[in-house]
C-alpha atoms as a PDB file:
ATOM      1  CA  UNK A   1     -65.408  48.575 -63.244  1.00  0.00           C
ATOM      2  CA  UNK A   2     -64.397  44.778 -63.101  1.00  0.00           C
ATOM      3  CA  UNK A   3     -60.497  45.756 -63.432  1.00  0.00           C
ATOM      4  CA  UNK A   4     -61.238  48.567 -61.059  1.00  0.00           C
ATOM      5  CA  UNK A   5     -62.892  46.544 -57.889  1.00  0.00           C
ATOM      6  CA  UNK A   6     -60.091  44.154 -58.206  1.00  0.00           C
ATOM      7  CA  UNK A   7     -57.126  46.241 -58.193  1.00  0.00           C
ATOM      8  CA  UNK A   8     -58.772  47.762 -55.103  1.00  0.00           C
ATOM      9  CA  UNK A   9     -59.129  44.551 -53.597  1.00  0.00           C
ATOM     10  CA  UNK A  10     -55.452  43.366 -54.417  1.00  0.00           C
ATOM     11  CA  UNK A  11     -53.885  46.980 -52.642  1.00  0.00           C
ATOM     12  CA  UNK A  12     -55.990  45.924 -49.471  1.00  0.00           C
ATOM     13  CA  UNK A  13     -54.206  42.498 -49.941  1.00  0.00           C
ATOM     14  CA  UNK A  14     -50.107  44.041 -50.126  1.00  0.00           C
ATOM     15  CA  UNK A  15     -47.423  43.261 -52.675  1.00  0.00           C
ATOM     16  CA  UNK A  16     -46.856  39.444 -52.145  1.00  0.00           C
ATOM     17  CA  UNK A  17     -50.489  39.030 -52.496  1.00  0.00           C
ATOM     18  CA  UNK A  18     -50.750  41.262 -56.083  1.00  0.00           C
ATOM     19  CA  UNK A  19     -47.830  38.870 -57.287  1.00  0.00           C
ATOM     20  CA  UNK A  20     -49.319  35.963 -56.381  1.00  0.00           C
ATOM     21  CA  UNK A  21     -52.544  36.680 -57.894  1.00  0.00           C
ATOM     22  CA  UNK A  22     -50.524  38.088 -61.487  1.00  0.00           C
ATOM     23  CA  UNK A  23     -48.394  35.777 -61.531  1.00  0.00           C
ATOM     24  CA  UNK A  24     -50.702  32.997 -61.364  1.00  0.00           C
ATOM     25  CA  UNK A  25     -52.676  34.456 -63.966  1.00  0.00           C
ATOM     26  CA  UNK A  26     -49.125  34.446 -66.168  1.00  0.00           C
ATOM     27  CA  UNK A  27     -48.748  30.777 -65.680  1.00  0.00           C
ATOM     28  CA  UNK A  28     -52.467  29.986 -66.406  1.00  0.00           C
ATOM     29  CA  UNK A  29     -52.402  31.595 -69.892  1.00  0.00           C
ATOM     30  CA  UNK A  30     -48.799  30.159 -70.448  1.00  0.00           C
ATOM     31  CA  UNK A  31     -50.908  26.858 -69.772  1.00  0.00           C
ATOM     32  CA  UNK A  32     -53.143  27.898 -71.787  1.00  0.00           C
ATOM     33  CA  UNK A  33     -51.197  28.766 -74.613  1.00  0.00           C
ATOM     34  CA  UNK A  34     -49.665  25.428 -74.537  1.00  0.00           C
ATOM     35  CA  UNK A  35     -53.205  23.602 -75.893  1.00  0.00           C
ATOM     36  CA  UNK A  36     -52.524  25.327 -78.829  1.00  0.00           C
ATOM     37  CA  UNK A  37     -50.626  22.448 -79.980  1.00  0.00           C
ATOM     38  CA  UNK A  38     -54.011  20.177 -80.486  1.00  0.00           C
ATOM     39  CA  UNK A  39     -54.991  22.694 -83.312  1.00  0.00           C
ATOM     40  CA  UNK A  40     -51.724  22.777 -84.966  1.00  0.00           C
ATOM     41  CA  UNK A  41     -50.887  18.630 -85.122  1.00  0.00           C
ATOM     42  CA  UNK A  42     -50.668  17.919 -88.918  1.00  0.00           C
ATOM     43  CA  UNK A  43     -49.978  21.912 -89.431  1.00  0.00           C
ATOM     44  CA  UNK A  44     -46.008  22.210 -88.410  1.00  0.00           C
ATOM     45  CA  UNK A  45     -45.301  24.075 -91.282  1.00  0.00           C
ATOM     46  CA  UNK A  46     -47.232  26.914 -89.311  1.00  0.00           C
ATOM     47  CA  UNK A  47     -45.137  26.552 -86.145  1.00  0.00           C
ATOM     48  CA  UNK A  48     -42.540  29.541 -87.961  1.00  0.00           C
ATOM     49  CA  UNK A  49     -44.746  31.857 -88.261  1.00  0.00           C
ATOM     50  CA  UNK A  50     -46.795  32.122 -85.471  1.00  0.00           C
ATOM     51  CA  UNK A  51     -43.949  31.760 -83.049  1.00  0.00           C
ATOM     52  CA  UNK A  52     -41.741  34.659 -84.746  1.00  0.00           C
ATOM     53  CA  UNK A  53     -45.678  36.767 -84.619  1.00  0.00           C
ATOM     54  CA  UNK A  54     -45.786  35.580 -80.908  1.00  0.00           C
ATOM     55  CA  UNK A  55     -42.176  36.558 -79.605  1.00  0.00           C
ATOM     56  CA  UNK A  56     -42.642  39.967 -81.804  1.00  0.00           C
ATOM     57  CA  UNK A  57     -45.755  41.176 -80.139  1.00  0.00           C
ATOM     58  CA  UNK A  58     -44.159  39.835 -76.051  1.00  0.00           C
ATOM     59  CA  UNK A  59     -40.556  41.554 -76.829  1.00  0.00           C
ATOM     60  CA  UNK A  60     -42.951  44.677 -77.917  1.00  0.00           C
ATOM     61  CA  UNK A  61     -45.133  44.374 -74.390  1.00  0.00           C
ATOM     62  CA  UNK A  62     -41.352  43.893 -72.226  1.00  0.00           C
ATOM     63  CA  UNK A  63     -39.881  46.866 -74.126  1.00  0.00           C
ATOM     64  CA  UNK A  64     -43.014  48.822 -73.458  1.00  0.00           C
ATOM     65  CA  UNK A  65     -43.127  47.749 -69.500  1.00  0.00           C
ATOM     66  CA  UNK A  66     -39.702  47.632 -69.232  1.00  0.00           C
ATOM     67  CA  UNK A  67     -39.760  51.913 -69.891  1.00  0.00           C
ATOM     68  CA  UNK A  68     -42.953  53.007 -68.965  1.00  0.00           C
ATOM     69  CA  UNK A  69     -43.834  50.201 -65.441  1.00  0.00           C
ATOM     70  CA  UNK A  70     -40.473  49.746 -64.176  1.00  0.00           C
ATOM     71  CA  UNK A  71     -37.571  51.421 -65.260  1.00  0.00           C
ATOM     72  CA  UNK A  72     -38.914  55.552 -65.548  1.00  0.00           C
ATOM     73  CA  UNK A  73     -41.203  55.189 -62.356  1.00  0.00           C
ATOM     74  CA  UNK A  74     -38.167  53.621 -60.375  1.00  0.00           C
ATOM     75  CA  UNK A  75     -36.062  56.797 -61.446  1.00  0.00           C
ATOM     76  CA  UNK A  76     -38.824  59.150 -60.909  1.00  0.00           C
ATOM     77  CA  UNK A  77     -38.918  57.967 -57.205  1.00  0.00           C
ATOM     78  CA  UNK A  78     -35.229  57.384 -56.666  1.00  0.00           C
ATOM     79  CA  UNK A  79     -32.881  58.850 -58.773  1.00  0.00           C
ATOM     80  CA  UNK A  80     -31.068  57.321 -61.419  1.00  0.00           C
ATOM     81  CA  UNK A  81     -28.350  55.793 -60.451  1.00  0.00           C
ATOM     82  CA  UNK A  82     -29.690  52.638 -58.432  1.00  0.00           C
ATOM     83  CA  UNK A  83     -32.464  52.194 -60.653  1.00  0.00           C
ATOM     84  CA  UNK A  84     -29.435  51.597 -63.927  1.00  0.00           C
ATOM     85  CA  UNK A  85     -27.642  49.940 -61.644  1.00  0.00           C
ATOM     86  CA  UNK A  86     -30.066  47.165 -61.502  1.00  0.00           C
ATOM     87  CA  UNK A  87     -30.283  47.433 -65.709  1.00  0.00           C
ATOM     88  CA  UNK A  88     -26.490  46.204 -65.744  1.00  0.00           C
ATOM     89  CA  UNK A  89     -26.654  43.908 -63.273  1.00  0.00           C
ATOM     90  CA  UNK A  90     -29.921  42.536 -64.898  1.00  0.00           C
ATOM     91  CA  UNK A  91     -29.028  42.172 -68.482  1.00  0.00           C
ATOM     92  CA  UNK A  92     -25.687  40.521 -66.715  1.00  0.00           C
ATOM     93  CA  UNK A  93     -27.101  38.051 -64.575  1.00  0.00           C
ATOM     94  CA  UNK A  94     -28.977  36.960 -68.392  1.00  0.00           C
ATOM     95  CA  UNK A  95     -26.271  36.784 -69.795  1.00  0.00           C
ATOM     96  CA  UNK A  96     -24.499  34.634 -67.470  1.00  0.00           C
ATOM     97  CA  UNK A  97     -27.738  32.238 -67.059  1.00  0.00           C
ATOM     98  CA  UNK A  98     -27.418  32.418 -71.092  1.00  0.00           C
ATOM     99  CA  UNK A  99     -24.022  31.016 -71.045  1.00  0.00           C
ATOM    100  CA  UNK A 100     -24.336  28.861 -67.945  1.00  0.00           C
ATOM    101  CA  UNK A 101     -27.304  26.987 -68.391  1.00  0.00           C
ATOM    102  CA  UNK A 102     -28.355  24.568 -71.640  1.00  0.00           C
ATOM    103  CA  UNK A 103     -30.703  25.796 -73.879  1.00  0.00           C
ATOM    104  CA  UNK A 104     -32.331  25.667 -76.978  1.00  0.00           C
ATOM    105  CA  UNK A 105     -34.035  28.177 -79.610  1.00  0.00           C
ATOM    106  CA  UNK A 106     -36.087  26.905 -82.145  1.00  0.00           C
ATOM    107  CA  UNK A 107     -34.096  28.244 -84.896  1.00  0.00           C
ATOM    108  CA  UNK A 108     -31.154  30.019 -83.243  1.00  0.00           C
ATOM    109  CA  UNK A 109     -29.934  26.777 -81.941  1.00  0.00           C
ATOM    110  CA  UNK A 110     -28.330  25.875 -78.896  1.00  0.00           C
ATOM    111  CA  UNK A 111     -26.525  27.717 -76.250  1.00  0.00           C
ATOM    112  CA  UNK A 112     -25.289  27.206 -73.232  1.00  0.00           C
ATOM    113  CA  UNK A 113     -21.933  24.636 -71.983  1.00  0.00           C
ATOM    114  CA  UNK A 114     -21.250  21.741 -74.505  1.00  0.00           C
ATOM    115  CA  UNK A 115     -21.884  19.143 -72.094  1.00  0.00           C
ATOM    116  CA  UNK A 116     -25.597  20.492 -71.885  1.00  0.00           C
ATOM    117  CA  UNK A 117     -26.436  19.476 -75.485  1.00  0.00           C
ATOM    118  CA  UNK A 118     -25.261  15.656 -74.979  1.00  0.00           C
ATOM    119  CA  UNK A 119     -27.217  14.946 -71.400  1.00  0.00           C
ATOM    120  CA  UNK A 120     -30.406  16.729 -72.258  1.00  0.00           C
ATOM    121  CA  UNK A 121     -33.199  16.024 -74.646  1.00  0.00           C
ATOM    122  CA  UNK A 122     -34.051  18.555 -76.975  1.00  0.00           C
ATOM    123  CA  UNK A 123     -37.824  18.973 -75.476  1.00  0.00           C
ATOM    124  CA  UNK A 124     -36.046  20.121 -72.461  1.00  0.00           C
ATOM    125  CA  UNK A 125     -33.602  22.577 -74.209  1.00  0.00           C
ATOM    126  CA  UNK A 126     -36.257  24.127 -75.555  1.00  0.00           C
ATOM    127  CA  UNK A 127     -38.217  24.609 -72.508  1.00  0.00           C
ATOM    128  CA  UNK A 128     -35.145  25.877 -70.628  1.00  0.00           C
ATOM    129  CA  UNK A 129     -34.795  28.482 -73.257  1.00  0.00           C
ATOM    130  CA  UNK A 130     -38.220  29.724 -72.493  1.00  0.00           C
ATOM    131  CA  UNK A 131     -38.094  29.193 -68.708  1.00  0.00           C
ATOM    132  CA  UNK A 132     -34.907  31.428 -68.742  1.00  0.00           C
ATOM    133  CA  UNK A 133     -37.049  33.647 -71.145  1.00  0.00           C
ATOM    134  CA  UNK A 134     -39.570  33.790 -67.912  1.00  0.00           C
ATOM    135  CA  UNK A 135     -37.680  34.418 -65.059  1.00  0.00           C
ATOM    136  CA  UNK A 136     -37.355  37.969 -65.829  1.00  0.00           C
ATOM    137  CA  UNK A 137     -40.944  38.359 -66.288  1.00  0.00           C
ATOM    138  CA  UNK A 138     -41.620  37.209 -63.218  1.00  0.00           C
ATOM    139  CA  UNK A 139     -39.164  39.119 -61.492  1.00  0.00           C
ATOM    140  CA  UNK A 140     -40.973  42.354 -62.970  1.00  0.00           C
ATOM    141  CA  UNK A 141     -44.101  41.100 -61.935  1.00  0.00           C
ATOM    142  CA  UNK A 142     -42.923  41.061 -58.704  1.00  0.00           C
ATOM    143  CA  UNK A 143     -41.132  44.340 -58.104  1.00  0.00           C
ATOM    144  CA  UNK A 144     -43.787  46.091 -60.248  1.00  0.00           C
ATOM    145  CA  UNK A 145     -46.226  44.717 -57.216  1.00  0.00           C
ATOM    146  CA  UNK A 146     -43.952  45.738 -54.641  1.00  0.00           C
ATOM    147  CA  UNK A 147     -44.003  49.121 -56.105  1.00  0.00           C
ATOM    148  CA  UNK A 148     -47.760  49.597 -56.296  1.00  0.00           C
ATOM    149  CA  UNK A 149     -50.716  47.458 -56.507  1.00  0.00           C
ATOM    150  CA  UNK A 150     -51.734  48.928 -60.141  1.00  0.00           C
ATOM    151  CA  UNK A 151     -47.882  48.802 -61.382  1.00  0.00           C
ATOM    152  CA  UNK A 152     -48.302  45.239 -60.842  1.00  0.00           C
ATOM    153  CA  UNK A 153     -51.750  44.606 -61.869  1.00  0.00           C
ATOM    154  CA  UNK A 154     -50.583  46.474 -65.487  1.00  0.00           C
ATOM    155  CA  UNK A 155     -47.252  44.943 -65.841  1.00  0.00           C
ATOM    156  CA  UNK A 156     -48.713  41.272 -64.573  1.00  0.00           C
ATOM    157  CA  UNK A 157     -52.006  41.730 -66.575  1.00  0.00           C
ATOM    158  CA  UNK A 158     -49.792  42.553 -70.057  1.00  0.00           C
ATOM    159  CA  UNK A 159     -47.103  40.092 -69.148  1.00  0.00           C
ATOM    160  CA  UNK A 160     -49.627  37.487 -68.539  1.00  0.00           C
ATOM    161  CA  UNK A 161     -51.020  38.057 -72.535  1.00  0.00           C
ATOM    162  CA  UNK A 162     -48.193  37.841 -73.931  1.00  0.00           C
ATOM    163  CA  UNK A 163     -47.334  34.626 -72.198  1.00  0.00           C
ATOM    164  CA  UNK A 164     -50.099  32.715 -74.654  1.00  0.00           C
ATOM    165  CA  UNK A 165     -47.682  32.436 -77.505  1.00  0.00           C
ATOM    166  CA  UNK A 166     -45.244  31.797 -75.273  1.00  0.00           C
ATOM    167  CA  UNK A 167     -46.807  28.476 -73.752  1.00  0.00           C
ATOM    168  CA  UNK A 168     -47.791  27.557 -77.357  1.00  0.00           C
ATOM    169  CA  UNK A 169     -43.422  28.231 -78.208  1.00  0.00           C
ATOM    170  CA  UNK A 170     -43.423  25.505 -75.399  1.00  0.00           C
ATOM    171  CA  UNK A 171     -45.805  22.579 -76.076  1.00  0.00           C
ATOM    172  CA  UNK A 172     -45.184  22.168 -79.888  1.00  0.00           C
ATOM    173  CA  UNK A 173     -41.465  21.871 -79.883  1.00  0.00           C
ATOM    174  CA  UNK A 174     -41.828  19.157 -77.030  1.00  0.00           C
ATOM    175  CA  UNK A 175     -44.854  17.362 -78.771  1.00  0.00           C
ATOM    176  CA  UNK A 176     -42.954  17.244 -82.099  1.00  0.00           C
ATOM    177  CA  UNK A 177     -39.889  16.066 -81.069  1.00  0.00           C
ATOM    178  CA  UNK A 178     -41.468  12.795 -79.441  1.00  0.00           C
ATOM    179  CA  UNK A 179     -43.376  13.571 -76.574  1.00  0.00           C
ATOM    180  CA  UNK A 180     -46.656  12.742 -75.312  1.00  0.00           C
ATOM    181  CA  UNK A 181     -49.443  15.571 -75.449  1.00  0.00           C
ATOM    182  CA  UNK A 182     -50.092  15.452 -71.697  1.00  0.00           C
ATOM    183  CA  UNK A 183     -45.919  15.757 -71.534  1.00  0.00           C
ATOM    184  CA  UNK A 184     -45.984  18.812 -73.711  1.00  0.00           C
ATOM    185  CA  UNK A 185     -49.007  20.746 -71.358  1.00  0.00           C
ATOM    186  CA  UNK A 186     -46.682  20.211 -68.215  1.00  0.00           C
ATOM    187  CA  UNK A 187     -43.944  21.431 -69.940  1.00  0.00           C
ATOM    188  CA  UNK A 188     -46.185  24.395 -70.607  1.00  0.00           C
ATOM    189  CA  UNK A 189     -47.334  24.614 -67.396  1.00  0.00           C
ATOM    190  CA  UNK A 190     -43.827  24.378 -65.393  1.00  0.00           C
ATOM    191  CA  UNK A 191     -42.521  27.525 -67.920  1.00  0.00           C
ATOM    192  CA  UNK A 192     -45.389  29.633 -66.518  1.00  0.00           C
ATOM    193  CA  UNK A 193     -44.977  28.375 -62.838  1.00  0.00           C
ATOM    194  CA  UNK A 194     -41.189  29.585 -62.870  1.00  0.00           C
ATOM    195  CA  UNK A 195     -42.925  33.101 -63.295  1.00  0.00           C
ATOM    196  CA  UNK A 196     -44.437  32.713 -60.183  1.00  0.00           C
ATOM    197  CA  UNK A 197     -41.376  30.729 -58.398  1.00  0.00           C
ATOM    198  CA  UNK A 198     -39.754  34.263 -58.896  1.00  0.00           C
ATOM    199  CA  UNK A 199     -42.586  37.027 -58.339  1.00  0.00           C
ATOM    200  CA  UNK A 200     -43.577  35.807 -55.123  1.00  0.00           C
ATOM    201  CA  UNK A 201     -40.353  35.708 -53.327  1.00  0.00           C
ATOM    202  CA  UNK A 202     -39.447  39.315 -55.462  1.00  0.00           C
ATOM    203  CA  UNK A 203     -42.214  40.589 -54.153  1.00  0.00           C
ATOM    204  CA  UNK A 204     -42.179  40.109 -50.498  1.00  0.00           C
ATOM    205  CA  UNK A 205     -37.970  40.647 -50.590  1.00  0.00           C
ATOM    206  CA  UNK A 206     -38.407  44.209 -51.794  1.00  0.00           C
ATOM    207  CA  UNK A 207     -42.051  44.331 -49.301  1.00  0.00           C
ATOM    208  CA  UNK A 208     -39.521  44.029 -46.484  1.00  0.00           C
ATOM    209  CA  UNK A 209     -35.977  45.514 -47.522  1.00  0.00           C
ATOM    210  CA  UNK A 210     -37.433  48.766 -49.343  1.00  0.00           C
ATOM    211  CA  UNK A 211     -33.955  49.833 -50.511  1.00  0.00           C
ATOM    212  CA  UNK A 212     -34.035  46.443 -52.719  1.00  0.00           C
ATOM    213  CA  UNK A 213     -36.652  48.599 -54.651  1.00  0.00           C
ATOM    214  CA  UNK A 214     -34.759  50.606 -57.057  1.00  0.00           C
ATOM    215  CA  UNK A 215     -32.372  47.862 -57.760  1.00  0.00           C
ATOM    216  CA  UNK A 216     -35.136  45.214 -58.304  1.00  0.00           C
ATOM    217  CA  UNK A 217     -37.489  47.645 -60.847  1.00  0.00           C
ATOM    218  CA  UNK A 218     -34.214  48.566 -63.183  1.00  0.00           C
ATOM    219  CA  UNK A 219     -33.237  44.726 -62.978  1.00  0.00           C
ATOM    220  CA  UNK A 220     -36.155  43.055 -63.880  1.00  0.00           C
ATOM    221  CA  UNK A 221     -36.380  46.229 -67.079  1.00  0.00           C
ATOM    222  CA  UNK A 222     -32.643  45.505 -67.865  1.00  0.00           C
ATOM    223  CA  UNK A 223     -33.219  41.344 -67.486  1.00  0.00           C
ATOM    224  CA  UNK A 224     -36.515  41.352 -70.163  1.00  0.00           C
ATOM    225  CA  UNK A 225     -34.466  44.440 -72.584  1.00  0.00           C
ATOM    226  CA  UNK A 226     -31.689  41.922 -72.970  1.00  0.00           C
ATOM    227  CA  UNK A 227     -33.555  38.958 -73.464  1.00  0.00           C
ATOM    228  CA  UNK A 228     -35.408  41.372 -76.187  1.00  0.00           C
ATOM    229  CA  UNK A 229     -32.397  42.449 -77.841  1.00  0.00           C
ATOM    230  CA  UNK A 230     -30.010  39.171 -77.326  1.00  0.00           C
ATOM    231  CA  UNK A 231     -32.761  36.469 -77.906  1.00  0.00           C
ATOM    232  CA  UNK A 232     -36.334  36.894 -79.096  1.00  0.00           C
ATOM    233  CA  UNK A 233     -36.237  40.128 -81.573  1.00  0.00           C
ATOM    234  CA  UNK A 234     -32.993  38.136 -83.482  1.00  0.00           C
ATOM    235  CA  UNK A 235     -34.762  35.155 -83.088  1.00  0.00           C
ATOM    236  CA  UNK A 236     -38.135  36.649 -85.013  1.00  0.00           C
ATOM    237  CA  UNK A 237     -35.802  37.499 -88.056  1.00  0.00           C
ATOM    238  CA  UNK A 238     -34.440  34.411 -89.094  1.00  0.00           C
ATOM    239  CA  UNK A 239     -37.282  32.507 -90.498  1.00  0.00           C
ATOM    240  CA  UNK A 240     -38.360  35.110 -93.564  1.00  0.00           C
ATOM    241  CA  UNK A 241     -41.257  36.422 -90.813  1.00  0.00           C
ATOM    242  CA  UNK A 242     -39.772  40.111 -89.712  1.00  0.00           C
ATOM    243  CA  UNK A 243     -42.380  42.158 -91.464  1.00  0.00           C
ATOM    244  CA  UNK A 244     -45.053  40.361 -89.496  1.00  0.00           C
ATOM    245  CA  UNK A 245     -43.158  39.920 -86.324  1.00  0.00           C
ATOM    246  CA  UNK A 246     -41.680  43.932 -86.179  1.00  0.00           C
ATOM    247  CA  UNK A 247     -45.861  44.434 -86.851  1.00  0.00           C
ATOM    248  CA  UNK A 248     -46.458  42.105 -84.231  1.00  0.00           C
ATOM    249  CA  UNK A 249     -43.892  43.971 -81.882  1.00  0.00           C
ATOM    250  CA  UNK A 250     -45.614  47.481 -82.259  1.00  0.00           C
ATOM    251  CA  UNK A 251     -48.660  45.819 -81.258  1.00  0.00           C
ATOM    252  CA  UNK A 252     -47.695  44.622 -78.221  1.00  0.00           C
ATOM    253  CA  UNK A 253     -45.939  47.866 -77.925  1.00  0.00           C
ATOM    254  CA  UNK A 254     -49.107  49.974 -78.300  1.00  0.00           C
ATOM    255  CA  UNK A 255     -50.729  47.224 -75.925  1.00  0.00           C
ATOM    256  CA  UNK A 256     -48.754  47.646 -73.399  1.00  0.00           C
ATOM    257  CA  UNK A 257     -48.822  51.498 -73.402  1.00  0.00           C
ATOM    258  CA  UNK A 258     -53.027  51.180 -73.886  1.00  0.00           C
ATOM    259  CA  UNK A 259     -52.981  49.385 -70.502  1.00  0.00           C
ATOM    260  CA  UNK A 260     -50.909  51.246 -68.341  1.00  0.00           C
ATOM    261  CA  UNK A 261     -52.669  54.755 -69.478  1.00  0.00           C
ATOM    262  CA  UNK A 262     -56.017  53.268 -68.943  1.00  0.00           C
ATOM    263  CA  UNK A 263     -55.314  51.405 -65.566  1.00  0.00           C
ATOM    264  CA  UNK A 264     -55.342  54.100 -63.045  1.00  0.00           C
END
């Protein structure tokens, strides 16, 4: 009933207002995840494990919303063509950020122009990879809203849960490496917040251009499908963790699927 009075209170509100709301959500349990470091210091050896469990069960949840929130309503309400349009020029703009901007994965390594790796401290490559990880997520949240109130409120709601391990992917790498804890919340905290930097504006740029629509739901599915597929699923199977991360991925699959049935 809870879920229910909300989302009614949210479609009275309009699209920029339903991303604003998710999306700030997302970045509070990104924060949130990111004070999972003070009950892993002295326990690295975990840090593995749970992060190849935590980017299994989100690249389950963005394969899931990718399909079932953005990319086959989009299709079902404009045809096909605009809505794959956006998919390629999604999973291209990733890839260029990929190869633009510096970055670091935990086990994949770095990526991104050479000059990147010597200027930046590795706490920061590491948050970049996640930030660029986010982006896309909040993009979804965003055009999901624009789309309908309870598109957003499922996609936002699922995105924002899988966004805990994500915050804890954040704060360990920075506290390990050096940093202070406070240091490693705000790094946390400024991964979740780039969720919202791209929602909101998402949001109220397909509110006011409606053909944006079609081309914003298929990007933000084909932006999250490639970071699945080029970054976090490869990532997961490095470490000697894939049975419990592909585990992991179904249930963020079946997750995401539970939500957006019982949401109406």
């Amino acid at each position: 009933m809870a879920a229910a009075a909300l989302l009614m209170h949210l479609s009275e509100r309009g699209p920029v207002w339903v991303a604003l709301v998710m999306s700030g959500l997302a970045m509070a349990l990104t924060s949130l995840g990111g004070f999972g470091v003070l009950f892993l210091r002295g326990g690295e050896e975990r840090l593995p494990l749970l992060i190849d469990v935590g980017l299994g069960f989100s690249s389950g949840v963005m394969v899931a919303a990718s399909f079932t929130s953005l990319l086959v309503p989009a299709i079902d309400s404009y045809g096909a063509l605009r809505p794959l349009a956006g998919v390629v020029l999604g999973a291209l703009t990733v890839h260029a950020v990929n190869e633009l901007v510096p970055h670091e994965h935990l086990v994949k390594g770095y990526e991104g122009p050479p000059s990147g790796l010597r200027k930046l401290k590795a706490a920061w490559l590491v948050a970049l990879a996640i930030i660029i990880h986010n982006l896309p997520e909040g993009l979804s949240i965003g055009a999901a809203s624009a789309y309908s109130a309870r598109t957003g409120f499922t996609v936002g709601l699922a995105i924002a849960i899988q966004d805990i391990p994500e915050g804890l992917a954040v704060s360990v790498p920075v506290y390990a490496s050096g940093g202070s804890l406070g240091r490693a919340l705000l790094y946390a905290w400024l991964s979740g917040l780039s969720e919202m930097a791209m929602a909101v504006p998402a949001a109220y740029l397909t509110e006011v251009s409606v053909r944006l629509l079609p081309y914003a739901l298929g990007f933000g599915a084909g932006a999250m499908l490639y970071v699945v597929s080029h970054e976090a699923i490869p990532e997961t199977h490095r470490s000697g963790h894939e049975g419990k991360a592909t585990l992991a991925f179904f249930a963020g699959l079946i997750l995401m699927a539970a939500l957006d049935t019982a949401i109406k």
